[in-house]
PDB file of N, CA and C in Angstrom:
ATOM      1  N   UNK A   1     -37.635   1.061  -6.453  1.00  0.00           N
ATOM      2  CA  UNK A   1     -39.011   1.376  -6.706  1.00  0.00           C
ATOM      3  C   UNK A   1     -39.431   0.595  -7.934  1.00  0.00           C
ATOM      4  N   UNK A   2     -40.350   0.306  -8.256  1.00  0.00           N
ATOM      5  CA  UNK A   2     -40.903  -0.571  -9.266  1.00  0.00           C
ATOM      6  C   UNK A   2     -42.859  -0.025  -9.318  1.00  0.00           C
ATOM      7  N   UNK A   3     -43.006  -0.331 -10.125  1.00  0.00           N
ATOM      8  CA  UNK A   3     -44.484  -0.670 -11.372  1.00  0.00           C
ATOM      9  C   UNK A   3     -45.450  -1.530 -11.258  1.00  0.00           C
ATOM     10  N   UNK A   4     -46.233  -1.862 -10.626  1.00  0.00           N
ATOM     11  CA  UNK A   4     -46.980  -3.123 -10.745  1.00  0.00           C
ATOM     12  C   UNK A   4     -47.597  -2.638 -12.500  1.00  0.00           C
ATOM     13  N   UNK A   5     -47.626  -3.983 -13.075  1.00  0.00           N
ATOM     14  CA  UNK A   5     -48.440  -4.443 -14.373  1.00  0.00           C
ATOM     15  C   UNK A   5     -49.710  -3.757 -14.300  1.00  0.00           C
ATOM     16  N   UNK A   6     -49.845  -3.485 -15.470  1.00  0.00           N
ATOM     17  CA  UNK A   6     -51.251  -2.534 -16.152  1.00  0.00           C
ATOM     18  C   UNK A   6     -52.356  -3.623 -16.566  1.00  0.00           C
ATOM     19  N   UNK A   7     -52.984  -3.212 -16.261  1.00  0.00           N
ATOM     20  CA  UNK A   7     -54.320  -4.057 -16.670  1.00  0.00           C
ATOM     21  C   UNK A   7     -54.829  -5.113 -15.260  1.00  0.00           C
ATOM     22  N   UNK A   8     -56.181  -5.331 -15.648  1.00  0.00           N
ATOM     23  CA  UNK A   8     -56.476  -5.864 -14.376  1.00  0.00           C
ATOM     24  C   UNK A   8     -56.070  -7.331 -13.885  1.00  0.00           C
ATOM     25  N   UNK A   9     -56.578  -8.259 -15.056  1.00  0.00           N
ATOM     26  CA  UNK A   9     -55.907  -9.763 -15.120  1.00  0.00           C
ATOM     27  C   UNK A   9     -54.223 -10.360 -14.722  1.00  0.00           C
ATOM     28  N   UNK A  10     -53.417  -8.767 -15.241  1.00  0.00           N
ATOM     29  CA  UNK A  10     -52.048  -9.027 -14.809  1.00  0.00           C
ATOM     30  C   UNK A  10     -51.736  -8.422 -13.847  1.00  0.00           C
ATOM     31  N   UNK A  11     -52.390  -7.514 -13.178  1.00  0.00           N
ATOM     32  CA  UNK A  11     -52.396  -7.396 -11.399  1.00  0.00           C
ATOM     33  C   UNK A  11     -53.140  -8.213 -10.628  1.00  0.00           C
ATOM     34  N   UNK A  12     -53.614  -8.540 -10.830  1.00  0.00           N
ATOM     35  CA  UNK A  12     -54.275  -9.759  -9.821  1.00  0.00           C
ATOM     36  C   UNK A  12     -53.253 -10.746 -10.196  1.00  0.00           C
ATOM     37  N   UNK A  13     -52.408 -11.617 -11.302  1.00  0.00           N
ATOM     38  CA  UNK A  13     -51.029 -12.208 -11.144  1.00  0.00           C
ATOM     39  C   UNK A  13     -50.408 -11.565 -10.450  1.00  0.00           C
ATOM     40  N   UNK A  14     -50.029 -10.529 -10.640  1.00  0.00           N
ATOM     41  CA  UNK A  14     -49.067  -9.786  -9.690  1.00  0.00           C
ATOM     42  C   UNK A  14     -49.160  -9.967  -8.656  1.00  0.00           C
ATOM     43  N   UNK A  15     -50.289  -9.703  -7.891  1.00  0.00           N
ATOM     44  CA  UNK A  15     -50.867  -9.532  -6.164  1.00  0.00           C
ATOM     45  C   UNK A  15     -50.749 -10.898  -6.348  1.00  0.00           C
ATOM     46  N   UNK A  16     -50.668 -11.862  -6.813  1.00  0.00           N
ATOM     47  CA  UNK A  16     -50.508 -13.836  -5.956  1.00  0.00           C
ATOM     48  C   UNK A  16     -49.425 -13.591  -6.276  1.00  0.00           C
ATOM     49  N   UNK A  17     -48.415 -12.797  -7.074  1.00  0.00           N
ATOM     50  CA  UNK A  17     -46.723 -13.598  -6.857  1.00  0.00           C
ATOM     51  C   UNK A  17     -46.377 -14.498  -8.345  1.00  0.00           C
ATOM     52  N   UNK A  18     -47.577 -14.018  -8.865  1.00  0.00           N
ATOM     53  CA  UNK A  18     -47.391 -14.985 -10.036  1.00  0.00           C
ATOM     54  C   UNK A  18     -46.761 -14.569 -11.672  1.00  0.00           C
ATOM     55  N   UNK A  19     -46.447 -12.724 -10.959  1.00  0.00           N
ATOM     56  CA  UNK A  19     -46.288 -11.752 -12.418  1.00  0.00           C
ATOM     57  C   UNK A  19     -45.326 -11.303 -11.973  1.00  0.00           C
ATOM     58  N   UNK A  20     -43.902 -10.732 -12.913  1.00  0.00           N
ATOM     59  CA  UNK A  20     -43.191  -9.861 -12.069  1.00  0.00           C
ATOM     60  C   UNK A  20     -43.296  -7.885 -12.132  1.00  0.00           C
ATOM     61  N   UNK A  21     -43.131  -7.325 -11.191  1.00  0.00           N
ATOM     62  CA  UNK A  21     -43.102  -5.802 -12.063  1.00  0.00           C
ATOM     63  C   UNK A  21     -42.780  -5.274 -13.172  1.00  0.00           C
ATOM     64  N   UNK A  22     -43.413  -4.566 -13.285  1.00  0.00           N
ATOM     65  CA  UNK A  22     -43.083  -4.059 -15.126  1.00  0.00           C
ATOM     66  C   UNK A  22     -41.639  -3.481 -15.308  1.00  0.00           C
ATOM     67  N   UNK A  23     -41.288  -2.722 -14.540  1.00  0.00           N
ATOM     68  CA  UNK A  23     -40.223  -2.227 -14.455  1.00  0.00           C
ATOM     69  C   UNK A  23     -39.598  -1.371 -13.449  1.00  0.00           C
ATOM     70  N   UNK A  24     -38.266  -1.559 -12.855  1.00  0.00           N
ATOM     71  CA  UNK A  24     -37.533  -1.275 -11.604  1.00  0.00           C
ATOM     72  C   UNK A  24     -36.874   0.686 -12.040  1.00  0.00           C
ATOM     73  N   UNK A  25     -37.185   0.895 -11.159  1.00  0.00           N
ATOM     74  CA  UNK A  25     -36.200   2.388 -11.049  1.00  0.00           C
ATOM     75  C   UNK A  25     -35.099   2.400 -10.266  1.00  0.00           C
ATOM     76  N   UNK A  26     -33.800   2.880 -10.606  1.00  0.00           N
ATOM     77  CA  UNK A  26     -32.992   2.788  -9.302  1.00  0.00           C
ATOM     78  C   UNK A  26     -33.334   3.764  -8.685  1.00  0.00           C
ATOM     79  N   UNK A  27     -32.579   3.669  -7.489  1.00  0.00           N
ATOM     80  CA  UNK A  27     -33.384   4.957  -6.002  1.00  0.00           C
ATOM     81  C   UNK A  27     -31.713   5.214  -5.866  1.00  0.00           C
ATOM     82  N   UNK A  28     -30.890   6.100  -6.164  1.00  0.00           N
ATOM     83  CA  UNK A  28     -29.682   5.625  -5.254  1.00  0.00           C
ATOM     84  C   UNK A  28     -29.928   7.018  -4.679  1.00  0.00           C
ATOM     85  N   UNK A  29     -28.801   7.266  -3.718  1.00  0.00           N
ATOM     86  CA  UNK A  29     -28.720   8.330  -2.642  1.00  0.00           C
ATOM     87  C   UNK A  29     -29.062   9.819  -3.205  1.00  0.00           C
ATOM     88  N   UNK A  30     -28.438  10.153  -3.862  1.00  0.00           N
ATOM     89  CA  UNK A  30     -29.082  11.328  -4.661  1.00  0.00           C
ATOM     90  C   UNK A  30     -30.174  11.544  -5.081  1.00  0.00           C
ATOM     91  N   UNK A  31     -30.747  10.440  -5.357  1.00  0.00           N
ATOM     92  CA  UNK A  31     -32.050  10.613  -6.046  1.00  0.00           C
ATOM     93  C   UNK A  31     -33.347  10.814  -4.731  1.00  0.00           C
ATOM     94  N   UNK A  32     -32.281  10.151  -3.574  1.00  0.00           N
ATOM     95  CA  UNK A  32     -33.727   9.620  -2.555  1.00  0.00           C
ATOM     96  C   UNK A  32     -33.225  11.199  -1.791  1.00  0.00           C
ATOM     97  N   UNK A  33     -32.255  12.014  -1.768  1.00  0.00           N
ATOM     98  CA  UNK A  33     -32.174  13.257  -1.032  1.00  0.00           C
ATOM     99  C   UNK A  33     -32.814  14.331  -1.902  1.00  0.00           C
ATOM    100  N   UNK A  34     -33.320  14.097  -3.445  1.00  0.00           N
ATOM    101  CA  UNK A  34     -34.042  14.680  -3.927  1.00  0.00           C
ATOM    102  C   UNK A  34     -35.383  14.798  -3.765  1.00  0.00           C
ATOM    103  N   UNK A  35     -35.829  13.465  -3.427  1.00  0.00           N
ATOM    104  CA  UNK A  35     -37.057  13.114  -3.611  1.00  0.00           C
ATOM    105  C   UNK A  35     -37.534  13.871  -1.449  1.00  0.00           C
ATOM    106  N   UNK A  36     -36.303  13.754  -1.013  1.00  0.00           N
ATOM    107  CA  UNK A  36     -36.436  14.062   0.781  1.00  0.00           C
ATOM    108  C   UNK A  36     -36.806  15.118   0.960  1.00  0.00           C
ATOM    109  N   UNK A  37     -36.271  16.506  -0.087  1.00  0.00           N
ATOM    110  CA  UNK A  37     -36.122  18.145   0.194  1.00  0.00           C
ATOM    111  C   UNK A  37     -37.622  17.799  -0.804  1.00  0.00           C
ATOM    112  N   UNK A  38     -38.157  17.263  -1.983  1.00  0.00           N
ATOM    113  CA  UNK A  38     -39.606  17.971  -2.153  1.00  0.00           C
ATOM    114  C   UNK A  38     -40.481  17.632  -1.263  1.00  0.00           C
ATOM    115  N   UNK A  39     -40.753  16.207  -0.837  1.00  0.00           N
ATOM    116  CA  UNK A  39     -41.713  16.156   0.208  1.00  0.00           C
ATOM    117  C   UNK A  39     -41.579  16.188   1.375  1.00  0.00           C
ATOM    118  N   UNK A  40     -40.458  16.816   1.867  1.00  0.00           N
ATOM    119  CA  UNK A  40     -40.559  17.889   2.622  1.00  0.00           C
ATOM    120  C   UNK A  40     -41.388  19.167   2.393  1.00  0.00           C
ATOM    121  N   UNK A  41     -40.784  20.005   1.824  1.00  0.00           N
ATOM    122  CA  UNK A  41     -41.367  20.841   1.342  1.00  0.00           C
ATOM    123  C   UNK A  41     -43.074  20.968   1.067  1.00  0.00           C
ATOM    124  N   UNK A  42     -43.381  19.708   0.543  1.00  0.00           N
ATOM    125  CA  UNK A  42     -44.879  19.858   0.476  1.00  0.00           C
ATOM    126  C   UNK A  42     -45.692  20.272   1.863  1.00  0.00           C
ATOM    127  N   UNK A  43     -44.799  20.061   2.962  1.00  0.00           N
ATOM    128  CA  UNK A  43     -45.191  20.373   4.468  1.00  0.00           C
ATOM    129  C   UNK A  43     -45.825  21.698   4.797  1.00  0.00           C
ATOM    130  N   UNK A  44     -45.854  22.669   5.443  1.00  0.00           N
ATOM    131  CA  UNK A  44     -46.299  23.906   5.296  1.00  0.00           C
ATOM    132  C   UNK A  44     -44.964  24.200   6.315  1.00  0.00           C
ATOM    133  N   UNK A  45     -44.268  23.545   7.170  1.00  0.00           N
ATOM    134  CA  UNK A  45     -43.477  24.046   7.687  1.00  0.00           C
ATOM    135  C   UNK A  45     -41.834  23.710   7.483  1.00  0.00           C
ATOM    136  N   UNK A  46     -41.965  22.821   6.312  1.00  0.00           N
ATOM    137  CA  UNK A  46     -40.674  22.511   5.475  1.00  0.00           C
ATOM    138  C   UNK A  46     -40.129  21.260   5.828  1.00  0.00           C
ATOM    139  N   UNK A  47     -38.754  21.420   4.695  1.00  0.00           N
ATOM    140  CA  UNK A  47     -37.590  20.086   5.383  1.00  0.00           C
ATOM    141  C   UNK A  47     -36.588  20.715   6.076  1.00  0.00           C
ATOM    142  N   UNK A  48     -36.326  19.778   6.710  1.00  0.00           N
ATOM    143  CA  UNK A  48     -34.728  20.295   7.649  1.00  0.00           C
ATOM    144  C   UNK A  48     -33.377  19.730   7.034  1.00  0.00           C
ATOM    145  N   UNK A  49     -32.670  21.180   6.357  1.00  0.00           N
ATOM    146  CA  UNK A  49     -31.693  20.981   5.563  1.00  0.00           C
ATOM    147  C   UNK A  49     -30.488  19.720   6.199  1.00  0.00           C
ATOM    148  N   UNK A  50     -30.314  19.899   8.187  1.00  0.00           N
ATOM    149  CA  UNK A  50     -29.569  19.560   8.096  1.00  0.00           C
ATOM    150  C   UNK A  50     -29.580  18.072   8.598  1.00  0.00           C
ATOM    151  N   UNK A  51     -30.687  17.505   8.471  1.00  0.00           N
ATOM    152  CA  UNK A  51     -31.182  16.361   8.478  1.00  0.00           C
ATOM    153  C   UNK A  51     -31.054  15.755   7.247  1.00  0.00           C
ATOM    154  N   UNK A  52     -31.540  16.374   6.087  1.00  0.00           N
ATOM    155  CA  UNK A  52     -30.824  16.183   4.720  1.00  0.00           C
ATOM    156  C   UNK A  52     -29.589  15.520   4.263  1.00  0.00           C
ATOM    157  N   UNK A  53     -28.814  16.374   4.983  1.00  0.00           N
ATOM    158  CA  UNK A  53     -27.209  16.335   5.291  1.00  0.00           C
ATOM    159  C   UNK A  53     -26.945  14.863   5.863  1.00  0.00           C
ATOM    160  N   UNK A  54     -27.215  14.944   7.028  1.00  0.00           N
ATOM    161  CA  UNK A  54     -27.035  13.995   8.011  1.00  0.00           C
ATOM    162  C   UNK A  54     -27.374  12.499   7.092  1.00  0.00           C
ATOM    163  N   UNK A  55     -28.361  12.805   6.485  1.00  0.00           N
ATOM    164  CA  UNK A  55     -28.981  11.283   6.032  1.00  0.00           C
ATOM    165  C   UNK A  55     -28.497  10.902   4.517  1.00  0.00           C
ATOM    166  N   UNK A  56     -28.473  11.646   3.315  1.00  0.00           N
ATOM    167  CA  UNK A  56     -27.473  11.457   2.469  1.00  0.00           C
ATOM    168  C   UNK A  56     -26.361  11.736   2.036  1.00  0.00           C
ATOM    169  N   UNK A  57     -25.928  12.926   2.908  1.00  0.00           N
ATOM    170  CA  UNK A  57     -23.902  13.600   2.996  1.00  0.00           C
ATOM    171  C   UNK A  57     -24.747  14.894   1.814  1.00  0.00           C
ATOM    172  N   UNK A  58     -23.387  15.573   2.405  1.00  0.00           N
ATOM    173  CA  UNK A  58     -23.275  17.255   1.682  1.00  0.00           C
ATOM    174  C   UNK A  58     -23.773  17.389   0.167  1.00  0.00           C
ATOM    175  N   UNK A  59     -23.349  16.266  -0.800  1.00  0.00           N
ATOM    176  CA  UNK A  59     -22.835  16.129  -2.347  1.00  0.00           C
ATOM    177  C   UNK A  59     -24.127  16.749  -2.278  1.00  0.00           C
ATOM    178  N   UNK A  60     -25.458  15.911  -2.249  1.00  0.00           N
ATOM    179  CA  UNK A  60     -26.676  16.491  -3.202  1.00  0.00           C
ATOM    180  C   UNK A  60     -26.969  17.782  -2.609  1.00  0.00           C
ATOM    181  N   UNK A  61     -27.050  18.331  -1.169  1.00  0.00           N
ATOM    182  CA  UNK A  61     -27.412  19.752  -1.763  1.00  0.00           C
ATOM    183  C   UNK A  61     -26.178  20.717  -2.165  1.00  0.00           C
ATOM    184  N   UNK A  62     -24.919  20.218  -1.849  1.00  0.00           N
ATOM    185  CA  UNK A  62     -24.602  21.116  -2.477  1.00  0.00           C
ATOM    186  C   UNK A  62     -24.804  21.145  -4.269  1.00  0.00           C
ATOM    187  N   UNK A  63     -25.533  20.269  -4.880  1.00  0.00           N
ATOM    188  CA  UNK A  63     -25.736  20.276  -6.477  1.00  0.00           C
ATOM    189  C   UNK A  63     -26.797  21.177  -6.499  1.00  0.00           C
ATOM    190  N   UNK A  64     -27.473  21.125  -5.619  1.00  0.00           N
ATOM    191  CA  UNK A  64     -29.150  21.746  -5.649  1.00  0.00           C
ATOM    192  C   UNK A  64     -28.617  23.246  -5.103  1.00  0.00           C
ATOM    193  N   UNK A  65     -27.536  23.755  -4.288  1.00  0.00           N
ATOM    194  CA  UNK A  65     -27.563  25.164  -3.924  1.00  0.00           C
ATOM    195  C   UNK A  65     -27.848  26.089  -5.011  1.00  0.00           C
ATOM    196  N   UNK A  66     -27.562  25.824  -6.106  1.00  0.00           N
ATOM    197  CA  UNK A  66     -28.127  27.375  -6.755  1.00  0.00           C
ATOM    198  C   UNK A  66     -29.220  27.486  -7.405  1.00  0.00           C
ATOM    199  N   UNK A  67     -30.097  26.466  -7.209  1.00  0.00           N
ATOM    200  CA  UNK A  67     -31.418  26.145  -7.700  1.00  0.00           C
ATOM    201  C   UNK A  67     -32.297  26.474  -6.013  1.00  0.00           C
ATOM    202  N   UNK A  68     -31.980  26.094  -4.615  1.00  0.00           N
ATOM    203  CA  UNK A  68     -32.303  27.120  -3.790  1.00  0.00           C
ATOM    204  C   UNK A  68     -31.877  28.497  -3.161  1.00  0.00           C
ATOM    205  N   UNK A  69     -31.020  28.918  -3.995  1.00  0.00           N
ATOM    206  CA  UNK A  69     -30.097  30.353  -4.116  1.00  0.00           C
ATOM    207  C   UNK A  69     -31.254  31.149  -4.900  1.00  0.00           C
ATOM    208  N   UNK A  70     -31.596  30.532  -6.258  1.00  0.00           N
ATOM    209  CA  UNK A  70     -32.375  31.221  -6.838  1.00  0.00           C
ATOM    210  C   UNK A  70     -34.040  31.169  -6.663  1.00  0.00           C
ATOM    211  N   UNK A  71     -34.049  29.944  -5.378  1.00  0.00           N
ATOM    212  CA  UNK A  71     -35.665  30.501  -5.357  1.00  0.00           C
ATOM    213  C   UNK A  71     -35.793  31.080  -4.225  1.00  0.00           C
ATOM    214  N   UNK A  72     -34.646  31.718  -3.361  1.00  0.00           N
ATOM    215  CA  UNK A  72     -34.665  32.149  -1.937  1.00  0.00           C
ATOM    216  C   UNK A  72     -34.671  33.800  -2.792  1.00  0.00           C
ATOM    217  N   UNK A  73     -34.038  34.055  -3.804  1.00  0.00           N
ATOM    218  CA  UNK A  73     -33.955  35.531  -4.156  1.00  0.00           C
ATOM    219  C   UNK A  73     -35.197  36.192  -4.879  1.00  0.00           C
ATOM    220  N   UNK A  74     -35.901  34.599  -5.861  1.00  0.00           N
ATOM    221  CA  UNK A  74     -36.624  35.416  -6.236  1.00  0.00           C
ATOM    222  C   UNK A  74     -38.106  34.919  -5.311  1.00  0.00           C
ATOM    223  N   UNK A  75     -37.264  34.663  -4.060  1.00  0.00           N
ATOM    224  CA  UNK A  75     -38.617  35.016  -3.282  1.00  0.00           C
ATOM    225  C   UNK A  75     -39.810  33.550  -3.217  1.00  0.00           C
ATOM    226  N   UNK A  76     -39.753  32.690  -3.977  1.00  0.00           N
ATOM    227  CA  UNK A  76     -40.827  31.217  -3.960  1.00  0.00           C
ATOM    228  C   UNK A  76     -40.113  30.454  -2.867  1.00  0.00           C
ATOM    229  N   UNK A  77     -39.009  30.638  -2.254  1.00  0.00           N
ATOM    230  CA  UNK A  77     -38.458  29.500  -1.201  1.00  0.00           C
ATOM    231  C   UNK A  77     -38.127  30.352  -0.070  1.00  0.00           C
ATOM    232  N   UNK A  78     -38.103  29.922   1.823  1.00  0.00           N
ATOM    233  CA  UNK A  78     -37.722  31.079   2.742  1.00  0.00           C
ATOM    234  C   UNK A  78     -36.888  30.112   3.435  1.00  0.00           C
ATOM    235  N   UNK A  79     -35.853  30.213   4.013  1.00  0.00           N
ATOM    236  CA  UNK A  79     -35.075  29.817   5.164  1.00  0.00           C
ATOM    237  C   UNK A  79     -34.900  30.059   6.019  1.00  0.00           C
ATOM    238  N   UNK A  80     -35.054  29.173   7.657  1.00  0.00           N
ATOM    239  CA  UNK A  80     -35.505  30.021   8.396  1.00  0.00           C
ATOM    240  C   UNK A  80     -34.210  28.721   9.492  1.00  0.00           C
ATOM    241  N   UNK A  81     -33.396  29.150   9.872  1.00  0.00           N
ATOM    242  CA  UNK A  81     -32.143  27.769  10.545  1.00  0.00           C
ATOM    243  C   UNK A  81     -31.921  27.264   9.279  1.00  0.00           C
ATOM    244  N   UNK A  82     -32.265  26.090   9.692  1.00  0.00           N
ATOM    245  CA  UNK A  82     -32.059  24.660   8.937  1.00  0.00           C
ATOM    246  C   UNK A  82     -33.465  24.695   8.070  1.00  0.00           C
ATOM    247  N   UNK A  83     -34.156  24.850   8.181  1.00  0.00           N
ATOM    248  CA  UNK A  83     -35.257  24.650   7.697  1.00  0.00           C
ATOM    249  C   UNK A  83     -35.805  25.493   6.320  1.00  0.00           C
ATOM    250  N   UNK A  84     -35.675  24.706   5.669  1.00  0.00           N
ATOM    251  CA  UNK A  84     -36.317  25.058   3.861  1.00  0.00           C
ATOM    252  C   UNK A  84     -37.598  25.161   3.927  1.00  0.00           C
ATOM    253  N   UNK A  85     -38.641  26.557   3.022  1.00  0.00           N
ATOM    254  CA  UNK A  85     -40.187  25.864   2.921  1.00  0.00           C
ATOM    255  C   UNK A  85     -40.261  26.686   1.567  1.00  0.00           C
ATOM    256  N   UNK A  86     -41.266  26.582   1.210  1.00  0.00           N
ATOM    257  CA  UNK A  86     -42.002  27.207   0.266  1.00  0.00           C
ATOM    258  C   UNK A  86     -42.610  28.778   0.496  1.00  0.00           C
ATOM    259  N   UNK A  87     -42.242  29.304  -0.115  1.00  0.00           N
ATOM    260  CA  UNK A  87     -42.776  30.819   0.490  1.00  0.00           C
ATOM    261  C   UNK A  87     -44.341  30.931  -0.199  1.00  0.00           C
ATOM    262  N   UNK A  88     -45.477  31.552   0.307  1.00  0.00           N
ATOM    263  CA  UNK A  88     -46.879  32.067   0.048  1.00  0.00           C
ATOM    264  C   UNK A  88     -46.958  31.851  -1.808  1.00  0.00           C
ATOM    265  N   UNK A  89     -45.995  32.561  -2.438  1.00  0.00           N
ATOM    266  CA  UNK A  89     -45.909  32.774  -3.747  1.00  0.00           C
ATOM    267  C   UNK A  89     -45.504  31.155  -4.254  1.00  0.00           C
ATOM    268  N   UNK A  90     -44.663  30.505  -3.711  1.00  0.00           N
ATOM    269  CA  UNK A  90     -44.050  29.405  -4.043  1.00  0.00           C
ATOM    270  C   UNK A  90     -44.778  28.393  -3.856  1.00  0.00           C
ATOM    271  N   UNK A  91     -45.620  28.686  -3.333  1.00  0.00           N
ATOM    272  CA  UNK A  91     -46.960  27.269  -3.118  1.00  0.00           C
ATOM    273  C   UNK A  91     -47.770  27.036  -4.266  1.00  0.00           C
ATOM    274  N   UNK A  92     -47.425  28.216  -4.937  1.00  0.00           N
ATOM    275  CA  UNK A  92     -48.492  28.661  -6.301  1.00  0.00           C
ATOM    276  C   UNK A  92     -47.633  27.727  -7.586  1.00  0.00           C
ATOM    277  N   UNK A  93     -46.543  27.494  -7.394  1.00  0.00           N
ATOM    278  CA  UNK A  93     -45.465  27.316  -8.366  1.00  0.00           C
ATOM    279  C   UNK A  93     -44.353  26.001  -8.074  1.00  0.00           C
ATOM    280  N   UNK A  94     -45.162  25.740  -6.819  1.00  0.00           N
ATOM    281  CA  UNK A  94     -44.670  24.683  -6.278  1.00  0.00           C
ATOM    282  C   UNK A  94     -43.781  22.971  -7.230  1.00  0.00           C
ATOM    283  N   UNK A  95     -44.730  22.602  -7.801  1.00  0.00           N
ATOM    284  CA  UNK A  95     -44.155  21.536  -8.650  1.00  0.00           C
ATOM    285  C   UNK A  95     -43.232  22.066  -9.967  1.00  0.00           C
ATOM    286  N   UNK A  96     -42.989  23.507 -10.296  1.00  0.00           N
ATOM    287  CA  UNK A  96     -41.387  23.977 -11.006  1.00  0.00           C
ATOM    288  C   UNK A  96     -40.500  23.847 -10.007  1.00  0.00           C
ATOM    289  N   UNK A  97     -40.686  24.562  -9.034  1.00  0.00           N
ATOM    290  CA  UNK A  97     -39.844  24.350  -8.363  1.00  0.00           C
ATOM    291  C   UNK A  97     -39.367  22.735  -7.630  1.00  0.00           C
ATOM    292  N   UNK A  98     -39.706  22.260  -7.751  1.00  0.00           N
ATOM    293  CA  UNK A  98     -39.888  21.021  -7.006  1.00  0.00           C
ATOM    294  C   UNK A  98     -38.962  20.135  -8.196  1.00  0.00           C
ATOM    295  N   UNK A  99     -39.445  20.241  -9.638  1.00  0.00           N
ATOM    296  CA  UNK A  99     -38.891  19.981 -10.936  1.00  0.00           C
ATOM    297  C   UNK A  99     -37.261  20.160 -10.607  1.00  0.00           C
ATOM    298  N   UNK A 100     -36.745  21.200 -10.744  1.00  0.00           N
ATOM    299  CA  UNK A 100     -35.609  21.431 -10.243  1.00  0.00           C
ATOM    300  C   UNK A 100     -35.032  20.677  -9.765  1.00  0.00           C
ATOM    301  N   UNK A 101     -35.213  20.478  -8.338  1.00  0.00           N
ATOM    302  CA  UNK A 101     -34.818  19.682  -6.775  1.00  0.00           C
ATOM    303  C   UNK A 101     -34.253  18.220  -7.376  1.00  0.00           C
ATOM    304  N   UNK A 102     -35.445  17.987  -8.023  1.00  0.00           N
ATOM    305  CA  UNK A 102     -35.082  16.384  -8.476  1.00  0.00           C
ATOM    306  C   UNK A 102     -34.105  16.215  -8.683  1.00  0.00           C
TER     307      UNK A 102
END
C-alpha cells in the first residue's frame, strides 16, 4: 500500500509517472487478515470466519480470539456458524472494536 504526494503540483507528477509515492506500508498476511475480519464486519451480515482461515491460515485469528471472546460476551459482536458481525449495540462502537482486530 502506498501514499500518493500531498499537494497538488506533486500529484499531478505523480499521476504522469514522474514523482514517486511518499511512502510504502507493508501489507503482510496478518495485517491483510486484519484488515479482512473489519471490512467484513462493516457488512450488516458479517465476515466468514472460515474463509478467513482458508485465505490467511489459523495464526491471525487465533491472536484476535480473545479480543472476539470479549466482544461476543460483552455482547457488541454475535456468531452465528462461521460468520462474525457486529451486534445492534456494536454498530454504535464499531471502530473500538474494529481498533482491536487490527
Amino acid at each position: 500500500r502506498w501514499t500518493a504526494p500531498r499537494g497538488y503540483r506533486r500529484f499531478l507528477r505523480f499521476a504522469a509517472g514522474e514523482e514517486a509515492a511518499e511512502q510504502h506500508e507493508p501489507f503482510d498476511p496478518d495485517r491483510r487478515a486484519g484488515e479482512a475480519l473489519v471490512f467484513g464486519m462493516r457488512k450488516l451480515d458479517g465476515v466468514d470466519l472460515a474463509l478467513v482461515e482458508r485465505r490467511y491460515g489459523d495464526r491471525p485469528l487465533l491472536e484476535r480470539m480473545a479480543t472476539i471472546e470479549r466482544g461476543l460476551e460483552c455482547g457488541l459482536l454475535e456468531r452465528k456458524g462461521e460468520r462474525l458481525r457486529l451486534s445492534e449495540r456494536g454498530l454504535l462502537l464499531a471502530d473500538e472494536i474494529f481498533i482491536d482486530l487490527l
